[in-house]
C-alpha atoms as a PDB file:
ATOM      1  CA  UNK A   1     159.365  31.052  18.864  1.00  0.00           C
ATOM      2  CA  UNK A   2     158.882  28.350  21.305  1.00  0.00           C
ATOM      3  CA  UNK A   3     157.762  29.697  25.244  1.00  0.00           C
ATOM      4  CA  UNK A   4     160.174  29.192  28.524  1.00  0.00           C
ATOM      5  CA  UNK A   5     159.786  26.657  30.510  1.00  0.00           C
ATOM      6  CA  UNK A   6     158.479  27.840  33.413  1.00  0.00           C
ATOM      7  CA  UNK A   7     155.859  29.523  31.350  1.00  0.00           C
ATOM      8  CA  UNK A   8     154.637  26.499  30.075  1.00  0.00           C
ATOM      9  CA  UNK A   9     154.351  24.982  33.513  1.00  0.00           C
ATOM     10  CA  UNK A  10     152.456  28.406  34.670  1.00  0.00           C
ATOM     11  CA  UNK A  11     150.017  27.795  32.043  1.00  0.00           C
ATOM     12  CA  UNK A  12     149.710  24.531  32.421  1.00  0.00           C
ATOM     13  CA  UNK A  13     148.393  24.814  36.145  1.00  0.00           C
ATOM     14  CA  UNK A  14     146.531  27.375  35.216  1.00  0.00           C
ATOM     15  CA  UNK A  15     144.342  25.232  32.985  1.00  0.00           C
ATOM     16  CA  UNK A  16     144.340  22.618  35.641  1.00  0.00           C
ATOM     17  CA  UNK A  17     143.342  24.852  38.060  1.00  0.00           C
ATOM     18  CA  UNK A  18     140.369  25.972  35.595  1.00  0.00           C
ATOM     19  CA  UNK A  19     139.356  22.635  35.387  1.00  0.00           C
ATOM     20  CA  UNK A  20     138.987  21.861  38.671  1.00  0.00           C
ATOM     21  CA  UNK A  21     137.143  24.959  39.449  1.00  0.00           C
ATOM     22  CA  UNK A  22     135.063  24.150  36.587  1.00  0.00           C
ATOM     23  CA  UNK A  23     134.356  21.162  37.456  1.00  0.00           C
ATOM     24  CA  UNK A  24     134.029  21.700  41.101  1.00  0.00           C
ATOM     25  CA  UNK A  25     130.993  24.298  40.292  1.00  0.00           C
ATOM     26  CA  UNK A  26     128.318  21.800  38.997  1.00  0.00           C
ATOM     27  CA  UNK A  27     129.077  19.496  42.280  1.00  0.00           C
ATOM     28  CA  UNK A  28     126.676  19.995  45.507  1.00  0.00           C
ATOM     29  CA  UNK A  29     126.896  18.574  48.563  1.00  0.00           C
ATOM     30  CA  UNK A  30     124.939  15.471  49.293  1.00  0.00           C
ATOM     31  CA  UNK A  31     121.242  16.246  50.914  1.00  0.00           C
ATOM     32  CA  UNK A  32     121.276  15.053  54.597  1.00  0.00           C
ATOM     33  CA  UNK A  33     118.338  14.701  56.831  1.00  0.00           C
ATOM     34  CA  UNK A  34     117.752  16.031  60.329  1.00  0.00           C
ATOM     35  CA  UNK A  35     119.658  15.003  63.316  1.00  0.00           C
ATOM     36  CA  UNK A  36     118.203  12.649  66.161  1.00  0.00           C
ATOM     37  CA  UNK A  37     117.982  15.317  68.305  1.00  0.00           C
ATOM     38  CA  UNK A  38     115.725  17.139  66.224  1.00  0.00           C
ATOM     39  CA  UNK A  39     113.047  14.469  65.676  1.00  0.00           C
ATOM     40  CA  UNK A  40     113.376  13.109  69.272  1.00  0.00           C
ATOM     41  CA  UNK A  41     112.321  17.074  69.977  1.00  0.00           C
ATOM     42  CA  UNK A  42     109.826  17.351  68.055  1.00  0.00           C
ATOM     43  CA  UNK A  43     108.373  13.889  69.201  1.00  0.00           C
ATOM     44  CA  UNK A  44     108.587  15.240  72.659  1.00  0.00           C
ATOM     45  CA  UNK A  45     107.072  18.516  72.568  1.00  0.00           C
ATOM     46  CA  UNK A  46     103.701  15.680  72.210  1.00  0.00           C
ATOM     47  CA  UNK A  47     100.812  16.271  75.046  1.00  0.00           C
ATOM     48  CA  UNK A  48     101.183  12.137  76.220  1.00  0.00           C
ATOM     49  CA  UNK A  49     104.725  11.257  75.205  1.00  0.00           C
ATOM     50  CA  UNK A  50     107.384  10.881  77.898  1.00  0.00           C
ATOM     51  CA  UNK A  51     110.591   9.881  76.083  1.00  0.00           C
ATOM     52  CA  UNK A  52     111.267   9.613  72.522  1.00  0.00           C
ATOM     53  CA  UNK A  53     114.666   8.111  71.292  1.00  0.00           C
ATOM     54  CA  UNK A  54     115.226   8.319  67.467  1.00  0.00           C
ATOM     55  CA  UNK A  55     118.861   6.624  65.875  1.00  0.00           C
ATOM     56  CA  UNK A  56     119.872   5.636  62.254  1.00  0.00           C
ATOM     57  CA  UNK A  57     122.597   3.139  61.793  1.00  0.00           C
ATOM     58  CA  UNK A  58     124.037   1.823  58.974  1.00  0.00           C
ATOM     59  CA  UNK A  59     123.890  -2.067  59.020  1.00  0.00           C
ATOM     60  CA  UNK A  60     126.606  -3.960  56.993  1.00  0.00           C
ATOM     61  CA  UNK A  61     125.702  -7.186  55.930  1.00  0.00           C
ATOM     62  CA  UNK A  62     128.440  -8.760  53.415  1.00  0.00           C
ATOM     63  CA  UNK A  63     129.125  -5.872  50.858  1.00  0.00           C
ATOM     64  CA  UNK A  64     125.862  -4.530  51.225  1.00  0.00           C
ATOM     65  CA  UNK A  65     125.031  -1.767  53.673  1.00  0.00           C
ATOM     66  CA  UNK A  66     121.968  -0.340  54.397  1.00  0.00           C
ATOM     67  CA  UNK A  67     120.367   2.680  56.562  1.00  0.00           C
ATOM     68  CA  UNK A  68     117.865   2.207  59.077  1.00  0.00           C
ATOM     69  CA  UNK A  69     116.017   4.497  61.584  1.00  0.00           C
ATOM     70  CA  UNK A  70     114.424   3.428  64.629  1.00  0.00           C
ATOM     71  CA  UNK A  71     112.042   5.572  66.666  1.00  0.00           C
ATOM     72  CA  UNK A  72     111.179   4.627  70.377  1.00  0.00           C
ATOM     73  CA  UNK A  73     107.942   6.333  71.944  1.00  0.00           C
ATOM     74  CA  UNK A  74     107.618   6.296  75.964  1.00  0.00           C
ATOM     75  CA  UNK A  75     104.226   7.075  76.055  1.00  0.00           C
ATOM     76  CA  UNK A  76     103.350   8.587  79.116  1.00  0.00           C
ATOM     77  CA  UNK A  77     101.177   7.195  82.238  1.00  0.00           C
ATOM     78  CA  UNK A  78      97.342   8.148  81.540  1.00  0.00           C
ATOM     79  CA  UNK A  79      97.646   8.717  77.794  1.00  0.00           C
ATOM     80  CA  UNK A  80      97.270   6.531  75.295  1.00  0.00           C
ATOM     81  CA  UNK A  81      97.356   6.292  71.091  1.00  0.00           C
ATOM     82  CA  UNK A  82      94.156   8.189  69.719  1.00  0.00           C
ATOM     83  CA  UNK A  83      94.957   7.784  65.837  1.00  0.00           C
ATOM     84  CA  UNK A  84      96.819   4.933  64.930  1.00  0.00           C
ATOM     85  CA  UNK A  85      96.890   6.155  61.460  1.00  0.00           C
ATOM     86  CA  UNK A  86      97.981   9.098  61.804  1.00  0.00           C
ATOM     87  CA  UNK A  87     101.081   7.805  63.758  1.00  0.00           C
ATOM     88  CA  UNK A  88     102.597   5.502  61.341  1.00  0.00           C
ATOM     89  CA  UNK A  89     102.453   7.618  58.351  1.00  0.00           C
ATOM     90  CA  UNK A  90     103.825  10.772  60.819  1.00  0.00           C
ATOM     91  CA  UNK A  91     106.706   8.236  61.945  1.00  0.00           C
ATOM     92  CA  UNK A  92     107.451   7.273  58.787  1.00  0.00           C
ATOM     93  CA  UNK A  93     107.548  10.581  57.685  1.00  0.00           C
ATOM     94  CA  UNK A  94     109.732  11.396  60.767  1.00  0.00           C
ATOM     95  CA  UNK A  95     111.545   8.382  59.789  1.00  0.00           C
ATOM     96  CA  UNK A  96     112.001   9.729  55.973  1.00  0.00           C
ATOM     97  CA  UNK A  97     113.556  13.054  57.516  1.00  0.00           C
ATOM     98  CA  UNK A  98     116.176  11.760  59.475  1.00  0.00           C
ATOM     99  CA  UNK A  99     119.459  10.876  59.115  1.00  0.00           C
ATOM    100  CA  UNK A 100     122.770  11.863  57.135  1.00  0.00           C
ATOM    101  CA  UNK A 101     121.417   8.702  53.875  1.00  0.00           C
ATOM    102  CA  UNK A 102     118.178   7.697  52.719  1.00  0.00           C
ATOM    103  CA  UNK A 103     117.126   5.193  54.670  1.00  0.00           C
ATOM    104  CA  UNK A 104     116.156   1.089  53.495  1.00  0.00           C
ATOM    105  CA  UNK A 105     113.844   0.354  56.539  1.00  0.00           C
ATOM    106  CA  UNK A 106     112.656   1.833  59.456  1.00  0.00           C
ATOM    107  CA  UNK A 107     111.610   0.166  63.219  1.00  0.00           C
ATOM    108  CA  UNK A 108     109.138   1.445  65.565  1.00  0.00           C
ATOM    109  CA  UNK A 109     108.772   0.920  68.746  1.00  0.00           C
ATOM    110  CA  UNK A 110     106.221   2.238  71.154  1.00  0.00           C
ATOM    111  CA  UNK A 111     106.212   1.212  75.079  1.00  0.00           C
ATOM    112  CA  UNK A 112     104.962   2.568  78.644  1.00  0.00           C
ATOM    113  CA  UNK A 113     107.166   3.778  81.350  1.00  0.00           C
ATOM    114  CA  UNK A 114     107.810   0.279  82.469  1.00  0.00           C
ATOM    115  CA  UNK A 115     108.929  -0.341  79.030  1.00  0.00           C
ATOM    116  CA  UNK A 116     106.405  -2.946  78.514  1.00  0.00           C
ATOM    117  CA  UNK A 117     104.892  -2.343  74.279  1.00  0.00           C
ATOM    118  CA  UNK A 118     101.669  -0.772  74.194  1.00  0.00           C
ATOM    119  CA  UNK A 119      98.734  -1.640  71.865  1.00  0.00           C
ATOM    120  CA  UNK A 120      98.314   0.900  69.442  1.00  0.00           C
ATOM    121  CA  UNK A 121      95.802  -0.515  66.569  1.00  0.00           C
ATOM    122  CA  UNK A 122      99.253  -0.727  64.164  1.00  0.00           C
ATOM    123  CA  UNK A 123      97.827  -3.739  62.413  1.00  0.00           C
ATOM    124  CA  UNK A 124      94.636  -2.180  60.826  1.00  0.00           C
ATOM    125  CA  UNK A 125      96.759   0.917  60.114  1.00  0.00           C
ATOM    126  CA  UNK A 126      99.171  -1.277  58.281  1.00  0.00           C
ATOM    127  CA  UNK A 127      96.647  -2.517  56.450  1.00  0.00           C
ATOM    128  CA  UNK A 128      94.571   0.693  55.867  1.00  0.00           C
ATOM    129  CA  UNK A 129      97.880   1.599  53.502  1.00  0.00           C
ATOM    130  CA  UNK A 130      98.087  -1.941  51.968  1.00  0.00           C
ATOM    131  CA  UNK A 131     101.435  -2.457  54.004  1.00  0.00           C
ATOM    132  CA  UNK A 132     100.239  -6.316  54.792  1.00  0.00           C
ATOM    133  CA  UNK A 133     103.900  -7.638  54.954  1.00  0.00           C
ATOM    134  CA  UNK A 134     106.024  -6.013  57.557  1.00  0.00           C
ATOM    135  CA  UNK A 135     108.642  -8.083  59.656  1.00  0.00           C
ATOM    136  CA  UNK A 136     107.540  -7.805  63.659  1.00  0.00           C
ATOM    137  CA  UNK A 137     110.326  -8.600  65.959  1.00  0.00           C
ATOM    138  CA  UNK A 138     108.627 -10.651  69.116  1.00  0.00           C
ATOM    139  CA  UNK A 139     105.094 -10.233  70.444  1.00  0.00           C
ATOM    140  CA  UNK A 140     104.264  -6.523  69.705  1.00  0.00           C
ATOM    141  CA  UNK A 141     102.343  -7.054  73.053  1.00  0.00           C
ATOM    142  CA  UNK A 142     104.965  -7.708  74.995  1.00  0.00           C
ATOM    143  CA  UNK A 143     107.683  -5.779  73.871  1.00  0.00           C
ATOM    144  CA  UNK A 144     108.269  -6.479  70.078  1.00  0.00           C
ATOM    145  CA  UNK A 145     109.346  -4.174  67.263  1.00  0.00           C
ATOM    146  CA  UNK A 146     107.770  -3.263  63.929  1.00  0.00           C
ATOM    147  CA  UNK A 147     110.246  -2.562  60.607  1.00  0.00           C
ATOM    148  CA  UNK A 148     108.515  -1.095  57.855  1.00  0.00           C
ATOM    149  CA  UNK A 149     110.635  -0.593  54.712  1.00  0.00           C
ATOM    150  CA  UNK A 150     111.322   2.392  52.249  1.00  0.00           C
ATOM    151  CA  UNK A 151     108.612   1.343  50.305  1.00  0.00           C
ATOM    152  CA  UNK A 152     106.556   2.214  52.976  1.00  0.00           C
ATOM    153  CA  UNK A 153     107.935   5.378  53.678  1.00  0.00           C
ATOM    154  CA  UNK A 154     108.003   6.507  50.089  1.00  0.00           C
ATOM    155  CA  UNK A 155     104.234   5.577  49.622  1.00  0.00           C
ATOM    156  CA  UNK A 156     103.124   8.748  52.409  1.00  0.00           C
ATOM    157  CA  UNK A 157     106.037  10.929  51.970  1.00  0.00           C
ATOM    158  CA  UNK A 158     107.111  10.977  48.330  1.00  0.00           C
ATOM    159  CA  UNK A 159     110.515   9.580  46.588  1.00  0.00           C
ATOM    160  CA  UNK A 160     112.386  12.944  47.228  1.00  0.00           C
ATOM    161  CA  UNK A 161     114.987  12.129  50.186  1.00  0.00           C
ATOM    162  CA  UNK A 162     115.132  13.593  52.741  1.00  0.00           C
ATOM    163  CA  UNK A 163     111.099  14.338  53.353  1.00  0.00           C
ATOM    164  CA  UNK A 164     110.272  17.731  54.340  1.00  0.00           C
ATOM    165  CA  UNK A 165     109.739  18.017  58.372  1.00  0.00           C
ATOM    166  CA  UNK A 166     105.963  16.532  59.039  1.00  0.00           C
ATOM    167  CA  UNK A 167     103.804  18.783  60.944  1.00  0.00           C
ATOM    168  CA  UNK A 168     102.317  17.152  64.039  1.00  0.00           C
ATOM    169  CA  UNK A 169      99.123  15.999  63.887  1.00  0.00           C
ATOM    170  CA  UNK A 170      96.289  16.949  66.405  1.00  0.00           C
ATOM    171  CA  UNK A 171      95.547  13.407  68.587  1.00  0.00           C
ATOM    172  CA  UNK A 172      97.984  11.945  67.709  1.00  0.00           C
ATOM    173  CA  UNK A 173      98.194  10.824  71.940  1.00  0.00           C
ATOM    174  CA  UNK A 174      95.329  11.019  73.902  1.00  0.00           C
ATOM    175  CA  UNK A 175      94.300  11.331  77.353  1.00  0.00           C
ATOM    176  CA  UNK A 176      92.750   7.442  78.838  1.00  0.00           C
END
């Protein structure tokens, strides 16, 4: 006794329809990190900093593209960096929060109100954490840019992406 056609084709999506369901239950949504907005907050909400602008881009070069965050720090008139430490691992822990893909590299910039770059001891803390080969983009004295990479990042804030929010640290900014 063979079945009618059209109950063949009802069973038939049926299974399909299984399938997919099936299937569709072991998938999860990609993790994303936090928006801009949220670190730039957070960055604010800082006794000392004026402005804080945080992007990620994607940055296609051939068939490779790759993620990068940059975080820009006005730091405001009569304050000035109190633990240089403590501010690049909490950026690039900021850094390792943000954005919708893990990011390859990550650029920090911080500068007065003028926008002139401010000395903030990044050299010893780059070396305090055996980071002794990161790219600087111009003078960092007069308005240059410093790119860790994901290496970095990883080191203070685990493989896991995206990093769980950093607390802000005490002095991080501190009155001249």
């Amino acid at each position: 006794m063979s079945l009618p056609r059209h109950a063949l084709r009802l069973a038939a999506v049926g299974v399909l329809v299984l399938a997919v369901s099936v299937g569709l239950t072991g998938c999860t949504p990609a993790p994303t990190g936090r928006s801009a907005t949220d670190v730039e907050q957070q960055i604010e909400s800082i006794p000392g900093v004026e402005n804080a602008v945080a992007r990620w881009d994607a940055v296609q070069s051939g068939f490779v593209t790759r993620q990068t965050v940059g975080i820009t720090i006005t730091v405001s008139d009569g304050y000035r960096i109190g633990d240089a430490d403590g501010l690049i691992v909490w950026l690039a822990r900021q850094a390792w929060s943000l954005g919708p893909k893990r990011p390859g590299s990550m650029g920090i910039r911080l500068e007065d109100s003028s926008g002139k770059a401010v000395e903030w001891g990044w050299k010893d803390a780059l070396v305090k954490h055996g980071w002794d080969s990161p790219v600087t983009v111009g003078d960092m004295n007069s308005g240059g840019l410093l790119i860790l990479f994901d290496s970095n990042m990883v080191s203070v804030a685990g493989e896991s992406w995206p990093g769980p929010v950093p607390e802000t640290p005490a002095n991080l900014f501190v009155k001249n």
